[in-house]
PDB file of N, CA and C in Angstrom:
ATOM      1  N   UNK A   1      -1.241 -10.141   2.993  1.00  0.00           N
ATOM      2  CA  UNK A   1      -2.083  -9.680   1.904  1.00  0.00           C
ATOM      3  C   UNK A   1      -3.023 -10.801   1.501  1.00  0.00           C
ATOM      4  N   UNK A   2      -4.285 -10.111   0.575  1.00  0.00           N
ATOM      5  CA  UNK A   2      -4.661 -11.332   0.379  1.00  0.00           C
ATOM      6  C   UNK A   2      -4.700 -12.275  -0.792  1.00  0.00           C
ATOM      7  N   UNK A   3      -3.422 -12.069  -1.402  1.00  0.00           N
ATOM      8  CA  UNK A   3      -2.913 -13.270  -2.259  1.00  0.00           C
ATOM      9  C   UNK A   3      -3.597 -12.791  -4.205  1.00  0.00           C
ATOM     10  N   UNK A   4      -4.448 -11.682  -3.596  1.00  0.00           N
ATOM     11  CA  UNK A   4      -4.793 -11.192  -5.011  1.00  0.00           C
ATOM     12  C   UNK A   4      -3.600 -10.485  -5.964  1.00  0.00           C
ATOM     13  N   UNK A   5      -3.784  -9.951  -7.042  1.00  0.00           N
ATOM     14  CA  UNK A   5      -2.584  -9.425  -7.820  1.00  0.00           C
ATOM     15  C   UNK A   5      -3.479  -8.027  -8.125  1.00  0.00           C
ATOM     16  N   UNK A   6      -4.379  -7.916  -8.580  1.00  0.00           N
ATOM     17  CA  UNK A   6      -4.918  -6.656  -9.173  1.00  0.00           C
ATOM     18  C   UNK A   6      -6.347  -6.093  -8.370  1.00  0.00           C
ATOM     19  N   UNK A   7      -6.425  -5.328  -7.863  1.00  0.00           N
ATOM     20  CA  UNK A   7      -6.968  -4.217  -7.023  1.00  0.00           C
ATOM     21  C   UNK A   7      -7.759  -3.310  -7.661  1.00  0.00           C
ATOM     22  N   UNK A   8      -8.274  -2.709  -6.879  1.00  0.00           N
ATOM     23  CA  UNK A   8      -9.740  -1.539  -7.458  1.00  0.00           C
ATOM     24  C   UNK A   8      -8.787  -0.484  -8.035  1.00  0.00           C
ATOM     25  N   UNK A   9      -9.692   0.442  -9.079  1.00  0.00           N
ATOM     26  CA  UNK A   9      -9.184   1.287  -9.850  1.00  0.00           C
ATOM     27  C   UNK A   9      -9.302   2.495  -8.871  1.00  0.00           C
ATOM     28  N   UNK A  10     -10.035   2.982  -7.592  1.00  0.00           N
ATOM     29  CA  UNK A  10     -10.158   3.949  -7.047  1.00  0.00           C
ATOM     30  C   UNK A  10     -10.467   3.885  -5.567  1.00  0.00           C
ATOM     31  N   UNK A  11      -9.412   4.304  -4.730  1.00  0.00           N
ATOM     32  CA  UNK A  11      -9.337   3.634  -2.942  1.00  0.00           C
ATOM     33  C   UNK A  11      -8.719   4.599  -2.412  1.00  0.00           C
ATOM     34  N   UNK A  12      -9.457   4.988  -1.480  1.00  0.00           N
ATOM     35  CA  UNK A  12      -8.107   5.779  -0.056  1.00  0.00           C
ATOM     36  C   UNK A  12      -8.377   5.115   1.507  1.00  0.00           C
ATOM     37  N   UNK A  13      -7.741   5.668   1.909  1.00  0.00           N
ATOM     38  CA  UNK A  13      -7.782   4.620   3.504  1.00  0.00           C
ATOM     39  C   UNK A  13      -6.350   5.412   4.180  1.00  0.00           C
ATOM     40  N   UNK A  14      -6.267   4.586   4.930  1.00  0.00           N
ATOM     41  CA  UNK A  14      -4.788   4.985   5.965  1.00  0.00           C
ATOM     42  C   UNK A  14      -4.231   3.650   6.155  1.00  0.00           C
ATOM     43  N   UNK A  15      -2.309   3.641   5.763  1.00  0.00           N
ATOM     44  CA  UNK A  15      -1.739   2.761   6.179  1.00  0.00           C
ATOM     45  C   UNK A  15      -0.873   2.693   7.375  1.00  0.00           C
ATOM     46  N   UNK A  16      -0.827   2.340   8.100  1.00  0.00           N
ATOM     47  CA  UNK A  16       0.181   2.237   9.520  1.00  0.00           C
ATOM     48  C   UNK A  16       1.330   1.195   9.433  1.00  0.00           C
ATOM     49  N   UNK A  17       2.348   2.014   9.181  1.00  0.00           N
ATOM     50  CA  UNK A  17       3.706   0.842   8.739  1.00  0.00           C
ATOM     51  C   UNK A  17       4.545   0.944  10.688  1.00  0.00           C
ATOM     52  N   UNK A  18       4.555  -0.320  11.064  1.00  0.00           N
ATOM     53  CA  UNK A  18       4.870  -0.245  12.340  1.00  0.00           C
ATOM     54  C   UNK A  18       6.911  -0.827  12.056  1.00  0.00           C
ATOM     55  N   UNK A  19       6.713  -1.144  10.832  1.00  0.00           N
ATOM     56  CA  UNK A  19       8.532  -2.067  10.494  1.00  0.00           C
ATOM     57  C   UNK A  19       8.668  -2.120   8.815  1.00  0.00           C
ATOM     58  N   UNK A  20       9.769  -2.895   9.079  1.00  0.00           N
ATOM     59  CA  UNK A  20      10.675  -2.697   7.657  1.00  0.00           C
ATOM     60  C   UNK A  20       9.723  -4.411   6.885  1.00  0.00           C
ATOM     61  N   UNK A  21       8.010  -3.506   6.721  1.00  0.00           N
ATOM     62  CA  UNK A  21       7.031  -4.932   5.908  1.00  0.00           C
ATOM     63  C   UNK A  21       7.502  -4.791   4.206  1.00  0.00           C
ATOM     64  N   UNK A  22       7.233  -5.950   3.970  1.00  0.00           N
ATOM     65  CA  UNK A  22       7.207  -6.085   2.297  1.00  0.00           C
ATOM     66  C   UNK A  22       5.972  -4.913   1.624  1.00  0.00           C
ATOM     67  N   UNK A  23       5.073  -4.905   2.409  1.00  0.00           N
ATOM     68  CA  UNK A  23       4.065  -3.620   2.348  1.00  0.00           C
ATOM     69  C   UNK A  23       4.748  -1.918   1.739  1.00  0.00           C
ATOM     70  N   UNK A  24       5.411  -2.245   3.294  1.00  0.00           N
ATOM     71  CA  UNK A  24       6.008  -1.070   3.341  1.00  0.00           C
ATOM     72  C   UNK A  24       7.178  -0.726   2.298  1.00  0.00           C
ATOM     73  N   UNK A  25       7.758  -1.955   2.155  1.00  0.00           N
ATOM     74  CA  UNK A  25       9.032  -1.632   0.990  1.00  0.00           C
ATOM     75  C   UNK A  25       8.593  -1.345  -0.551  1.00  0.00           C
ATOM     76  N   UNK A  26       7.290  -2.063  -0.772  1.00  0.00           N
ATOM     77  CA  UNK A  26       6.359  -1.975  -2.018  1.00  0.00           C
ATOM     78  C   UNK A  26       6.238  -0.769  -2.096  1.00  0.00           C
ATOM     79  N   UNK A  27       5.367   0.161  -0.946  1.00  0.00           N
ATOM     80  CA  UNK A  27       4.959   1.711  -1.593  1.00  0.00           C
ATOM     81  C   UNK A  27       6.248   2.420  -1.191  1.00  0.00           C
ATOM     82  N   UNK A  28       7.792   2.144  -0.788  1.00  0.00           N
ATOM     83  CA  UNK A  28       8.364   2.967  -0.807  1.00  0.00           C
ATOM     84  C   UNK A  28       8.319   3.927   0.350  1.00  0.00           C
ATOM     85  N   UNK A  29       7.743   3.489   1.756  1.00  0.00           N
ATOM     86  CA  UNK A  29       7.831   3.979   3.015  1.00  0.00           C
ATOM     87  C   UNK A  29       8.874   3.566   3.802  1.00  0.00           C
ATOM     88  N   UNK A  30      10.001   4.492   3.844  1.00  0.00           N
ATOM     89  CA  UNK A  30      11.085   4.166   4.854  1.00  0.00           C
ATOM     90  C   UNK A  30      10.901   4.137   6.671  1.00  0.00           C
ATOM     91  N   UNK A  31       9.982   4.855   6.534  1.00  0.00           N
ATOM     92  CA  UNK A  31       9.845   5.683   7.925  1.00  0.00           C
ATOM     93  C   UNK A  31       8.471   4.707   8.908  1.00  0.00           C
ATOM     94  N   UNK A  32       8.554   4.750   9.861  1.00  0.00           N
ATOM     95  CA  UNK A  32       7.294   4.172  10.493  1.00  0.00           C
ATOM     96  C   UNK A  32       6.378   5.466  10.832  1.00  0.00           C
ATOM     97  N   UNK A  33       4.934   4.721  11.072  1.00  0.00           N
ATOM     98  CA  UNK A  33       4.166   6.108  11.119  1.00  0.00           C
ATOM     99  C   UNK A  33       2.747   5.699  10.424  1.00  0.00           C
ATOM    100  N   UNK A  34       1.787   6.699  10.393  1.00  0.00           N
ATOM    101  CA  UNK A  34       0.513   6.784   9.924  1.00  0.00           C
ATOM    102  C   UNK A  34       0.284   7.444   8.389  1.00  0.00           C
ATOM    103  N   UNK A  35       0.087   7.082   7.417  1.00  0.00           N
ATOM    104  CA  UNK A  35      -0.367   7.414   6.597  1.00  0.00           C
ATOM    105  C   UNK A  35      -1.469   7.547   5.463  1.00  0.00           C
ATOM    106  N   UNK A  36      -1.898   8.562   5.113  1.00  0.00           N
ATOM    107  CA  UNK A  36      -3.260   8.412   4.213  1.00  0.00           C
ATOM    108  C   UNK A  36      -2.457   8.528   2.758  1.00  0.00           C
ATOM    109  N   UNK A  37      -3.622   7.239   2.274  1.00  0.00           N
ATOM    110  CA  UNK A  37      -3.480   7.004   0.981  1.00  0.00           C
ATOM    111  C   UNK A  37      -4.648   7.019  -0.537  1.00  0.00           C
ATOM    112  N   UNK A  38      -4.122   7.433  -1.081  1.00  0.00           N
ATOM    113  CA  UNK A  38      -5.044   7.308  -2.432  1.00  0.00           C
ATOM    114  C   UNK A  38      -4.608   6.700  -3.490  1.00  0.00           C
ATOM    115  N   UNK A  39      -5.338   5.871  -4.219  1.00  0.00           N
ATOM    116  CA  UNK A  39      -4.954   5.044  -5.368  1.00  0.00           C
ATOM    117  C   UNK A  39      -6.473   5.891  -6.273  1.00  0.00           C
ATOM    118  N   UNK A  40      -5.259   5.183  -7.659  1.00  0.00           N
ATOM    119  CA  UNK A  40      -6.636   6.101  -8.414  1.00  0.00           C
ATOM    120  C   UNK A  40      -6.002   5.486  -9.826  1.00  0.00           C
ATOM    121  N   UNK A  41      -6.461   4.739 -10.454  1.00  0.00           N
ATOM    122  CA  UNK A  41      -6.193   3.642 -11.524  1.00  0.00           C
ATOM    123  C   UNK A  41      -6.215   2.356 -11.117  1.00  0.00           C
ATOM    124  N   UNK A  42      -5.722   1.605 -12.524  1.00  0.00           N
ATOM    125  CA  UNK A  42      -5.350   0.395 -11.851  1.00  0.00           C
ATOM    126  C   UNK A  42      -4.033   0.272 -11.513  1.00  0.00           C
ATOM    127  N   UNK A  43      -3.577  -1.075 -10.698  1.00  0.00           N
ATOM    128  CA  UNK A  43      -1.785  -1.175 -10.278  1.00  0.00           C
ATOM    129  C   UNK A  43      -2.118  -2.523  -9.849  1.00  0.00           C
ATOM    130  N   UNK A  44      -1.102  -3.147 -10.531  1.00  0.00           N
ATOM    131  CA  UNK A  44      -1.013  -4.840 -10.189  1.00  0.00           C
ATOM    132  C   UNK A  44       0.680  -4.870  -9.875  1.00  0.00           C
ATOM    133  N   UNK A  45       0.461  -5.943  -8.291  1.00  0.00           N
ATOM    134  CA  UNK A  45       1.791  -5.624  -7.930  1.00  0.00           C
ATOM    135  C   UNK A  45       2.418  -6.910  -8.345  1.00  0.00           C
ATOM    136  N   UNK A  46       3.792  -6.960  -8.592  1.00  0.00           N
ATOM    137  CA  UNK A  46       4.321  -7.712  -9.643  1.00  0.00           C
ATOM    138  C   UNK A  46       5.359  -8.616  -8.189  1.00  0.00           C
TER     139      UNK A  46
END
């Protein structure tokens, strides 16, 4: 990541979790695989 804490209020994209990442454990993706995402506020990850 890039070391920031707080992020745009409004984003989508696709994440590709290939393993068991700190990424992946953050949004709560057990599974590997392709996914589309939307954020829509703010969220600062702690």
């Amino acid at each position: 990541m890039c070391g920031g804490t707080a992020f745009v209020d409004d984003w989508d994209g696709v994440v590709v979790v290939l393993d068991n990442s700190e990424l992946a454990a953050r949004l709560k993706f057990a599974k590997k695989g392709m996914f589309a995402l939307k954020v829509s506020g703010s969220y600062v990850f702690k």
